[in-house]
N, C-alpha and C. Protein backbone atom coordinates (compact mmCIF):
# COMPACT_ATOMS: atom_id res chain seq x y z
N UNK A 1 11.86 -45.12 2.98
CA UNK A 1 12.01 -43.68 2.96
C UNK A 1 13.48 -43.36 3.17
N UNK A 2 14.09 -42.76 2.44
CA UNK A 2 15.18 -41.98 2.47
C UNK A 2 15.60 -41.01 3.30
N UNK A 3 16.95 -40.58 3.66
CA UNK A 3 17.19 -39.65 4.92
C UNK A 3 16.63 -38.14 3.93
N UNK A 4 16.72 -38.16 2.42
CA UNK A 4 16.35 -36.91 1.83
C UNK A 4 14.66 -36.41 1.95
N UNK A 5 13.86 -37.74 2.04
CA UNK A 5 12.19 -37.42 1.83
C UNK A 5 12.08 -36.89 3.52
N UNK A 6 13.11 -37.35 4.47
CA UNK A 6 12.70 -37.09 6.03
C UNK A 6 12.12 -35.62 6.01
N UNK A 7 12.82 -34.58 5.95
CA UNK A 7 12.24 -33.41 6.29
C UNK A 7 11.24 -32.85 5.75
N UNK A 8 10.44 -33.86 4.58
CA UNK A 8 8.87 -33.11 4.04
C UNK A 8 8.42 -34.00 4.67
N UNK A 9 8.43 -34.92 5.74
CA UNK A 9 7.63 -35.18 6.44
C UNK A 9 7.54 -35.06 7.75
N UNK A 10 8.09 -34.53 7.79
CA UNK A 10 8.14 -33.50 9.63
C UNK A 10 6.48 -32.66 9.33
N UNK A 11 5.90 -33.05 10.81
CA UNK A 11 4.88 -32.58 11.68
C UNK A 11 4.05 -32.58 10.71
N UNK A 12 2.42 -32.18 10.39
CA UNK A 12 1.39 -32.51 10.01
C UNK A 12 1.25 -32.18 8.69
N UNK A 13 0.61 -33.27 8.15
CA UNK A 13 0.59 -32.85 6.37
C UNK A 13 -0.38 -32.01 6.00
N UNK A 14 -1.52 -31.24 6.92
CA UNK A 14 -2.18 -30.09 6.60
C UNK A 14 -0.91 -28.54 6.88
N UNK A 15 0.16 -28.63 7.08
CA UNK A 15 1.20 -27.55 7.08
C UNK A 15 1.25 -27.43 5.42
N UNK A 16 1.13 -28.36 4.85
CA UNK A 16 1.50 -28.29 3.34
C UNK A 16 0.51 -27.49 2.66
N UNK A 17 -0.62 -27.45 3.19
CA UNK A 17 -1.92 -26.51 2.47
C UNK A 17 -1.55 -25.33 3.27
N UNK A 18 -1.09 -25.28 4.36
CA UNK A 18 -0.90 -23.63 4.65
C UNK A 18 0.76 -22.99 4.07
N UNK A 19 1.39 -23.32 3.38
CA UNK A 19 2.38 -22.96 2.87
C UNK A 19 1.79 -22.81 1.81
N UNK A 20 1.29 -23.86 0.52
CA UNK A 20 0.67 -23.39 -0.48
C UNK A 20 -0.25 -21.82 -0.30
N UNK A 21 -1.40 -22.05 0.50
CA UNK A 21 -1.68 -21.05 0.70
C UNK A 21 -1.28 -19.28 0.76
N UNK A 22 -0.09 -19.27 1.88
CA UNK A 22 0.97 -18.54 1.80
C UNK A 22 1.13 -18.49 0.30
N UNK A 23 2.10 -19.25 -0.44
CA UNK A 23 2.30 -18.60 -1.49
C UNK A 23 1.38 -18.21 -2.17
N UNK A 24 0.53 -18.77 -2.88
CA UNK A 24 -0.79 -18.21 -3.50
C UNK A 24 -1.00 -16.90 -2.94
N UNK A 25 -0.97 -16.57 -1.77
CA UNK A 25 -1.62 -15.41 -1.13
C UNK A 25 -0.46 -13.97 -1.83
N UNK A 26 0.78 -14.93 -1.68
CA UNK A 26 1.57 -13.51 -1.87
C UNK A 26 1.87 -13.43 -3.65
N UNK A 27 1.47 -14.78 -3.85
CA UNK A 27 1.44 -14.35 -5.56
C UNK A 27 0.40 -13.40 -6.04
N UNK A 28 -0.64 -13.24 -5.41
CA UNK A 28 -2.01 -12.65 -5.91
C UNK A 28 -1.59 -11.07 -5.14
N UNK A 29 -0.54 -11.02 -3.83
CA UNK A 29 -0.54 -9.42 -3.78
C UNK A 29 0.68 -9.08 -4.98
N UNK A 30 1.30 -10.05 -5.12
CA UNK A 30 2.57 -9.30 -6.47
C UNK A 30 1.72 -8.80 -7.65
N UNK A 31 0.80 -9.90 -7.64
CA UNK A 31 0.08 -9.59 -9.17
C UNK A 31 -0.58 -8.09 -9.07
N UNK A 32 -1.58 -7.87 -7.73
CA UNK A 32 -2.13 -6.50 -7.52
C UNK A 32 -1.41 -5.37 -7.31
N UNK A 33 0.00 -5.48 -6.85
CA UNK A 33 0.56 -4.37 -6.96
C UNK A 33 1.03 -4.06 -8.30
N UNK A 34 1.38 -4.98 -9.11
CA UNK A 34 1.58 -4.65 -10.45
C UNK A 34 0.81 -4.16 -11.11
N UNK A 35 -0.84 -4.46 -11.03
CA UNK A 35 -1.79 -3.76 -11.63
C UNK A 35 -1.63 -2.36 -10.91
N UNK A 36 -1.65 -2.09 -9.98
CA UNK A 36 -2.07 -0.51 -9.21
C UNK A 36 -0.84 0.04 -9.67
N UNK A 37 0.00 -0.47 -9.79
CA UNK A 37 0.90 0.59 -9.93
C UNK A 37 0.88 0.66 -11.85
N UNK A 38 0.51 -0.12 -12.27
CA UNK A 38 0.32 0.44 -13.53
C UNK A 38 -0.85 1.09 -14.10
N UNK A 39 -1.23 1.29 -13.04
CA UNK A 39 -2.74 2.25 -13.43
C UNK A 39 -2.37 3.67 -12.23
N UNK A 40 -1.78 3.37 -11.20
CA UNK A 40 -1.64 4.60 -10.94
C UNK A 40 -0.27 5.51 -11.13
N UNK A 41 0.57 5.02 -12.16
CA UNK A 41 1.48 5.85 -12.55
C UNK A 41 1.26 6.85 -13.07
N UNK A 42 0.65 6.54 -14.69
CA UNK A 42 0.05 7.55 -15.46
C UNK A 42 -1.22 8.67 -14.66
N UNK A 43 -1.67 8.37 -13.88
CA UNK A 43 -2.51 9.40 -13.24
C UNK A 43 -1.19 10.58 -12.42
N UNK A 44 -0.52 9.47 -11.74
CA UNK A 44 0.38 10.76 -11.17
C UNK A 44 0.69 11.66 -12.07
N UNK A 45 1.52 11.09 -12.64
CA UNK A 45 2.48 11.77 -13.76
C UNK A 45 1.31 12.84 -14.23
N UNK A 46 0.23 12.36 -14.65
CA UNK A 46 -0.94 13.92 -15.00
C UNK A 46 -0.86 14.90 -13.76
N UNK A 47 -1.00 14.42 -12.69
CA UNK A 47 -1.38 15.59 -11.71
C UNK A 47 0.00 16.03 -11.74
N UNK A 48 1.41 15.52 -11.58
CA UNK A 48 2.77 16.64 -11.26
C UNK A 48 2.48 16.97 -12.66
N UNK A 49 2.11 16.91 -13.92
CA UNK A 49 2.64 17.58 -15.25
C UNK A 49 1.64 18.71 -14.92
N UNK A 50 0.12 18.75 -14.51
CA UNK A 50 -0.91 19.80 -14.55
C UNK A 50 -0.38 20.84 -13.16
N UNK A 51 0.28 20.63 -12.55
CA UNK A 51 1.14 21.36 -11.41
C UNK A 51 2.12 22.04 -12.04
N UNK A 52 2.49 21.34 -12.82
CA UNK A 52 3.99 22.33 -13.31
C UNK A 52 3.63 23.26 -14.56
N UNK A 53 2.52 23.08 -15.22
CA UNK A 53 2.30 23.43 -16.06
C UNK A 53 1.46 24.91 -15.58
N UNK A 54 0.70 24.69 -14.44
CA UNK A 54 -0.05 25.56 -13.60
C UNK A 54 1.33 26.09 -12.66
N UNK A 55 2.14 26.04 -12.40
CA UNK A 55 3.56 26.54 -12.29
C UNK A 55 4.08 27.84 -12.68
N UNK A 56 4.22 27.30 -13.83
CA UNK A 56 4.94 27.51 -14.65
C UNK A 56 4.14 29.19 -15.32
N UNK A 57 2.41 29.03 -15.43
CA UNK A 57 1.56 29.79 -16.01
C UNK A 57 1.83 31.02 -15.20
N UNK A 58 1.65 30.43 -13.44
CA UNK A 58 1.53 31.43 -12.78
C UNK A 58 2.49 32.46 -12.02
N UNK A 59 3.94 32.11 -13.24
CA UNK A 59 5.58 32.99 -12.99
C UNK A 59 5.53 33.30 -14.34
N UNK A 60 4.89 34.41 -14.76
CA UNK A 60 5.17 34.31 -16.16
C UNK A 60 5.98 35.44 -16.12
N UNK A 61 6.75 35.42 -17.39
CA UNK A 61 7.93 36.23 -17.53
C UNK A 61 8.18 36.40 -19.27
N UNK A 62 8.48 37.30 -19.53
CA UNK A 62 8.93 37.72 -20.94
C UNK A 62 9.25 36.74 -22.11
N UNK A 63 10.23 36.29 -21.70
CA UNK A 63 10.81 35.35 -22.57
C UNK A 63 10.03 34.20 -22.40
N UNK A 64 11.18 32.94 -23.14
CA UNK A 64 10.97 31.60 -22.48
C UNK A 64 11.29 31.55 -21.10
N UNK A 65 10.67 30.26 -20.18
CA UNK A 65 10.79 30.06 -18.86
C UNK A 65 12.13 29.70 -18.81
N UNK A 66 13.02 30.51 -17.96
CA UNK A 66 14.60 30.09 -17.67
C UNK A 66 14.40 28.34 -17.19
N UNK A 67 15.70 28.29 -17.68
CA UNK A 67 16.21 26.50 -16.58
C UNK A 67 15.84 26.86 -15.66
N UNK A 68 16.34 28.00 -14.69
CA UNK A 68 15.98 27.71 -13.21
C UNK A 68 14.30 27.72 -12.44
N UNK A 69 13.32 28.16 -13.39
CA UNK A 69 11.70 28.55 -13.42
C UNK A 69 11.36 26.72 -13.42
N UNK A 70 11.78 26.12 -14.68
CA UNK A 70 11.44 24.59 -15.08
C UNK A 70 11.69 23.77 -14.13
N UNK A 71 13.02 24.28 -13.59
CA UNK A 71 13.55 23.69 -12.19
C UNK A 71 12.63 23.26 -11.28
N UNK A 72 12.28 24.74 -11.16
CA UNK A 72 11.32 25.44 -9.57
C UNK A 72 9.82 24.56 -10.02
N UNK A 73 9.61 24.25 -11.11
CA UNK A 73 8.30 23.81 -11.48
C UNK A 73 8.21 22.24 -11.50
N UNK A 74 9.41 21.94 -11.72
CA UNK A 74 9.26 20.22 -11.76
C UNK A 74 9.48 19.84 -9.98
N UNK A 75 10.22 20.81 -9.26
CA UNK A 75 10.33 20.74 -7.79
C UNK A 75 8.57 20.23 -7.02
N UNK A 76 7.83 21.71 -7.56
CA UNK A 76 6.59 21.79 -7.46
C UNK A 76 6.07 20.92 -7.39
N UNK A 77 5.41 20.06 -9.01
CA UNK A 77 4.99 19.52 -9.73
C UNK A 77 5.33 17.99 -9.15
N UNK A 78 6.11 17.32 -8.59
CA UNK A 78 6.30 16.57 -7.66
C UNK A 78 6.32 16.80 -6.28
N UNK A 79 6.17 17.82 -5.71
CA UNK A 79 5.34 17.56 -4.46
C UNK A 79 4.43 17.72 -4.19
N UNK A 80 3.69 18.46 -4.91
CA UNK A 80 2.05 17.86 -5.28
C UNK A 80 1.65 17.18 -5.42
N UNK A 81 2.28 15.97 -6.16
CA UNK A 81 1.68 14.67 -6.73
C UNK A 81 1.99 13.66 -5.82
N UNK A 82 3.26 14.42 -4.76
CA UNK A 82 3.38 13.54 -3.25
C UNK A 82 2.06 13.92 -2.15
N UNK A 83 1.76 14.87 -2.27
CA UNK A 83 1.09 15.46 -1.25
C UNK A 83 -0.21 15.13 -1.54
N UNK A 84 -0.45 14.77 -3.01
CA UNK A 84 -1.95 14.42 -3.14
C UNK A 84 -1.81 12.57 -2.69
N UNK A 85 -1.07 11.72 -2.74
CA UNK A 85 -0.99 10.72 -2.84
C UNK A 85 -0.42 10.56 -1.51
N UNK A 86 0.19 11.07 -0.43
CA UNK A 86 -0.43 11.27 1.02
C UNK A 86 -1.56 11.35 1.01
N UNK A 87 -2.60 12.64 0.90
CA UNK A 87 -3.80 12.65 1.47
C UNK A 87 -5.15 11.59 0.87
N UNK A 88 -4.55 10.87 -0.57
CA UNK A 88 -5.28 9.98 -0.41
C UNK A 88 -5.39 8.65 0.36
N UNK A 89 -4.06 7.87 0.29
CA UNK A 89 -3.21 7.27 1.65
C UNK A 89 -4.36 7.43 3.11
N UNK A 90 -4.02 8.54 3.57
CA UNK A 90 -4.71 8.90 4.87
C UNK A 90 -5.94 8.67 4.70
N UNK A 91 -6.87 8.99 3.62
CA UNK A 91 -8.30 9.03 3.55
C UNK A 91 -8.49 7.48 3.92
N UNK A 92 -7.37 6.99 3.06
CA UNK A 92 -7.84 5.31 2.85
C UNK A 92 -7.62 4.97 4.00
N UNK A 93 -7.11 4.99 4.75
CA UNK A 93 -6.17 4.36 6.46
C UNK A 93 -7.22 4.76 7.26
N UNK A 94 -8.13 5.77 7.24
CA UNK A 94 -8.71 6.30 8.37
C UNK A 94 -10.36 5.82 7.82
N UNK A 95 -10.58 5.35 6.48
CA UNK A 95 -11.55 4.33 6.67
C UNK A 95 -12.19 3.37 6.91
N UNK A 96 -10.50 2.36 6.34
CA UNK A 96 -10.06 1.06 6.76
C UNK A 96 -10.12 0.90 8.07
N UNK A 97 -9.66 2.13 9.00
CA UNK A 97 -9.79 2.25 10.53
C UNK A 97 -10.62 2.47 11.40
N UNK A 98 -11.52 3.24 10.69
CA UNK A 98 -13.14 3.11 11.35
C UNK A 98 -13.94 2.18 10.80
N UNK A 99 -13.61 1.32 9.93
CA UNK A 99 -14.11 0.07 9.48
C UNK A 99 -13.90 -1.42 10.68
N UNK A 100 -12.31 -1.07 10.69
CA UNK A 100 -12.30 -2.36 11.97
C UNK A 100 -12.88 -2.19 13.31
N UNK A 101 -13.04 -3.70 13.63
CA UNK A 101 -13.97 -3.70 15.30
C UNK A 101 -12.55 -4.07 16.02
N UNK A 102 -12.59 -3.04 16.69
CA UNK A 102 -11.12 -3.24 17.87
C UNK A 102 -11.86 -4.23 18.97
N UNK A 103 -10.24 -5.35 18.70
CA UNK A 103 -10.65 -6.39 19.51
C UNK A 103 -9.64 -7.02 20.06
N UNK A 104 -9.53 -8.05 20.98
CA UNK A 104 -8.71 -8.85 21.24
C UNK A 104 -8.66 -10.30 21.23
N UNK A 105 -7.53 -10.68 21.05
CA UNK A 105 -7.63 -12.69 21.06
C UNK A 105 -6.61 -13.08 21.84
N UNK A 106 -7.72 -13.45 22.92
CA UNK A 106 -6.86 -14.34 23.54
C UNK A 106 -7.20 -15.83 23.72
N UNK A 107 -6.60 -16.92 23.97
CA UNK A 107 -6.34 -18.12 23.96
C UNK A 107 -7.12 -18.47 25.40
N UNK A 108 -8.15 -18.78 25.16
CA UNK A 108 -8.85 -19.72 25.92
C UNK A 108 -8.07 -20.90 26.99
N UNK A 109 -8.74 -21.55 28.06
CA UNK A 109 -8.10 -22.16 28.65
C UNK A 109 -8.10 -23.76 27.58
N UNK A 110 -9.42 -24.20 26.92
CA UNK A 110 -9.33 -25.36 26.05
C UNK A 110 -8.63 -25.26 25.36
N UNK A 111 -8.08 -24.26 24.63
CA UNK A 111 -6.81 -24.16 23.31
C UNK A 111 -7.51 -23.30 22.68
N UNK A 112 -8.77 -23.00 22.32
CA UNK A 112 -9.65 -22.49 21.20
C UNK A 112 -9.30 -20.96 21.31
N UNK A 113 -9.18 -19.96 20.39
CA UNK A 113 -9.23 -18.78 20.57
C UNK A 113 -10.72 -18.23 20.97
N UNK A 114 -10.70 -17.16 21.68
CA UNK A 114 -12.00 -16.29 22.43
C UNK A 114 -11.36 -14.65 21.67
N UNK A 115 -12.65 -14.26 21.50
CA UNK A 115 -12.54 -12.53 20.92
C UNK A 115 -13.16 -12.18 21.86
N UNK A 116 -12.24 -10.92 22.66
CA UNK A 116 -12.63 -10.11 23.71
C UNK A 116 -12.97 -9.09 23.37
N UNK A 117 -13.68 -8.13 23.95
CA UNK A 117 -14.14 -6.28 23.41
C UNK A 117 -13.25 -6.00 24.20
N UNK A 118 -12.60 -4.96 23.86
CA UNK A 118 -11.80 -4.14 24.62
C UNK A 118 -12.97 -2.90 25.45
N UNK A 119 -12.81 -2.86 26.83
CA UNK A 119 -13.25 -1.33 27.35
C UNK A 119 -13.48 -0.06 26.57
N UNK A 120 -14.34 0.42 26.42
CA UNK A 120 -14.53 1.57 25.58
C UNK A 120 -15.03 1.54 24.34
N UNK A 121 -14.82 0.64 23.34
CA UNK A 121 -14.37 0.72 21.96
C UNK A 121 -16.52 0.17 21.95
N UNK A 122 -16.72 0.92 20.82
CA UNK A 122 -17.89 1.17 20.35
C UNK A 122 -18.38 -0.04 19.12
């Protein structure tokens, strides 16, 4: 063995399945954020365009809508499409959150982990 092979063999050769792991794990969230975000772009973009467009309806004025109206409407029209994508955010967090069992881990005196209930928690 060579002084170069030394450091892939430092400490236990099941470390090598939990690094694989690791990566696999974070290749499969790159891949899912790429899907969500390409499926939830085009939805935004509908809700700020149906905001500005509903904007826009409800300043109506003589002419065409000035620059500064289109302005005021694309202002709009994106914080709506922030504000809806907060409150879906929250919906999701506060399900995910009454979904988990609040708990604790602590380390046993043998080595083994123990799950404790916390006081209160239902």
């Amino acid at each position: 063995m060579t002084s170069s092979q030394a450091p892939l063999m430092v400490g236990k050769p099941g470390h090598r399945w939990w690094i694989l792991a690791v990566l696999a794990t974070a290749q499969l969230m790159v891949a899912l954020d790429a899907t969500v975000v390409s499926i939830a772009l085009p939805h935004a973009n509908s809700i700020a365009t149906g905001a500005a467009a509903s904007f826009i309806t409800a300043h109506p004025t003589i002419a065409a809508p000035s620059r500064a109206l289109v302005a005021q409407a694309a202002v709009h029209s994106y914080t709506v499409a922030f504000w809806v994508g907060a409150a879906i955010l929250t919906v999701a967090a506060l399900a995910v959150a009454s979904l988990l069992r609040r708990s604790v881990t602590e380390i046993a005196t043998d080595g083994a982990p123990a799950c404790v209930e916390l006081k209160g928690a239902s």
